[in-house]
Protein backbone atom coordinates (compact mmCIF):
# COMPACT_ATOMS: atom_id res chain seq x y z
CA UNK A 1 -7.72 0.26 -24.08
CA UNK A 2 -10.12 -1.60 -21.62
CA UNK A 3 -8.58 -4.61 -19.38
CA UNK A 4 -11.52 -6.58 -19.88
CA UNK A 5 -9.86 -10.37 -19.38
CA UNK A 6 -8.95 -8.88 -15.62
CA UNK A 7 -12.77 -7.86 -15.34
CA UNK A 8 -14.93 -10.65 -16.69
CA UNK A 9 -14.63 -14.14 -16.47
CA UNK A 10 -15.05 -16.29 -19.21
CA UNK A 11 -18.54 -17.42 -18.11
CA UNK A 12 -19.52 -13.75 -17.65
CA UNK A 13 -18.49 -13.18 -21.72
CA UNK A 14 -20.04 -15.78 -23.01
CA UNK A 15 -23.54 -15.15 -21.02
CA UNK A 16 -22.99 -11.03 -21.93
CA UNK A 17 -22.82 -12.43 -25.55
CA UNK A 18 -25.71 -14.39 -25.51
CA UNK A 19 -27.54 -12.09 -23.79
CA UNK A 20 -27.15 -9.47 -26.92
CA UNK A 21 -27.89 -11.89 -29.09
CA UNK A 22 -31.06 -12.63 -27.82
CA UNK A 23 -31.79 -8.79 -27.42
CA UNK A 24 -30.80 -8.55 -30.95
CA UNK A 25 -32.66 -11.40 -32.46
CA UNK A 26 -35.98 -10.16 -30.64
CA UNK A 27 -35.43 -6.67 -32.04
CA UNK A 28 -36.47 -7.94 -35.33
CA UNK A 29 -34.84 -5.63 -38.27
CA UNK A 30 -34.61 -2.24 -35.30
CA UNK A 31 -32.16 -1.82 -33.39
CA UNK A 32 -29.39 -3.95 -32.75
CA UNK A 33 -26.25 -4.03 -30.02
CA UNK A 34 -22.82 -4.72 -31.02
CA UNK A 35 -21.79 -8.02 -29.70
CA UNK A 36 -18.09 -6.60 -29.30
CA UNK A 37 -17.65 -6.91 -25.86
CA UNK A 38 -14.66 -4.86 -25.71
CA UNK A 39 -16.85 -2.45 -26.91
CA UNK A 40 -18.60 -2.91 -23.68
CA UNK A 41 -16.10 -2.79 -21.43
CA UNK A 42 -15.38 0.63 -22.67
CA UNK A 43 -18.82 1.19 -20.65
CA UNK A 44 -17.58 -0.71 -17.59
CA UNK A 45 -20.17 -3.21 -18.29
CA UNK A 46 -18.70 -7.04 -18.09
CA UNK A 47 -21.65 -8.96 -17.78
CA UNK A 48 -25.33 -9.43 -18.76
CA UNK A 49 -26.60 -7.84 -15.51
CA UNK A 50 -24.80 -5.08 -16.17
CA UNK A 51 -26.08 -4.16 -19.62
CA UNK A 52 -29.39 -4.39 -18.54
CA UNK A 53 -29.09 -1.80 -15.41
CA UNK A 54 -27.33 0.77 -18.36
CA UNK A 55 -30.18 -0.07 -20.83
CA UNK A 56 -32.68 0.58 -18.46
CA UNK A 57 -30.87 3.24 -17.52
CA UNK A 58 -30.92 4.95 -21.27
CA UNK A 59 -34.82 4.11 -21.61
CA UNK A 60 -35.07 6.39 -17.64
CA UNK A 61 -32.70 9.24 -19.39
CA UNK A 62 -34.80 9.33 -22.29
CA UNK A 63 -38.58 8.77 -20.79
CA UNK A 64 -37.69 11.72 -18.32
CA UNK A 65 -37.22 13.96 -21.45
CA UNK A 66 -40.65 14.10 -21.60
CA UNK A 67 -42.99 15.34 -18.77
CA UNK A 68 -46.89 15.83 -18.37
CA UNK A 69 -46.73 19.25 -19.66
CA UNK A 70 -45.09 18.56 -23.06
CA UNK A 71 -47.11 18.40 -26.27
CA UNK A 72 -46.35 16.63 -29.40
CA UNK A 73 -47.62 17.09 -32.55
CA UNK A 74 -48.75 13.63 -33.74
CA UNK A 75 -51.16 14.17 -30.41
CA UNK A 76 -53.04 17.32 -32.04
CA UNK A 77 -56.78 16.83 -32.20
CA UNK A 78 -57.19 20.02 -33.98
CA UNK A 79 -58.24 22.12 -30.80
CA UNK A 80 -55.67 20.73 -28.27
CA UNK A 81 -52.90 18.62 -27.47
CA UNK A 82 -52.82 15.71 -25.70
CA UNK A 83 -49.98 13.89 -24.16
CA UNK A 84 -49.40 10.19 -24.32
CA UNK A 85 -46.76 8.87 -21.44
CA UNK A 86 -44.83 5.76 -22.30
CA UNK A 87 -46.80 2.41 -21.68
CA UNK A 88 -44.93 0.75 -18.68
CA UNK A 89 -43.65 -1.83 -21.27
CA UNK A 90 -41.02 0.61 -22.92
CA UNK A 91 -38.72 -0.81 -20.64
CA UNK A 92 -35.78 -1.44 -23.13
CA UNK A 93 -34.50 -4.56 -21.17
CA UNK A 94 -37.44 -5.71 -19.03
CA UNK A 95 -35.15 -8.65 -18.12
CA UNK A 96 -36.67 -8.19 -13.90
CA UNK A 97 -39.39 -9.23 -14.59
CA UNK A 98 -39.27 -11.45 -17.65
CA UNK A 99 -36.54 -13.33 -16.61
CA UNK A 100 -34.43 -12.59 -19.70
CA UNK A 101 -37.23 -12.67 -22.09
CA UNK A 102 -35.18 -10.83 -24.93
């Protein structure tokens, strides 16, 4: 079991809250965070700062799955493949530089 009241104030719950919801609402129908902030805390991760650094984090561990020299299928022209990096805007929780835009 987490201690989560010792770790995150009440402001810091409410904005972590609100924060997922707006991630959530702007996912339209994909995928969607639990707003169970317990949950969270689990992950050491007591406010909305917080979630963002681990979210970008988990769009880093999975971009650097893929390298230059990887192919993928869908990128077969029938002679050779081609791969497509990740635009720059795959950034899960661009929240930097859009000022919480989710």
């Amino acid at each position: 079991m987490n201690d989560r009241t010792n770790n995150q104030t009440t402001a810091d719950a409410v904005d972590l809250r609100h924060y997922i919801k707006m991630i959530n609402r702007d996912a339209a129908g994909g995928f969607l965070l639990t707003d169970d902030l317990d949950h969270w805390a689990e992950y050491g991760i007591f406010t909305k700062e917080q979630l963002g650094d681990y979210l970008d984090g988990c769009v880093e561990r999975e971009n650097s799955k893929y390298d230059s020299t990887e192919s993928n299928d869908d990128d077969y022209d029938g002679g050779a493949y081609y791969y497509d990096p990740p635009e720059p805007s795959w950034d899960a929780v661009s929240r930097h530089d859009s000022n919480e835009g989710w």
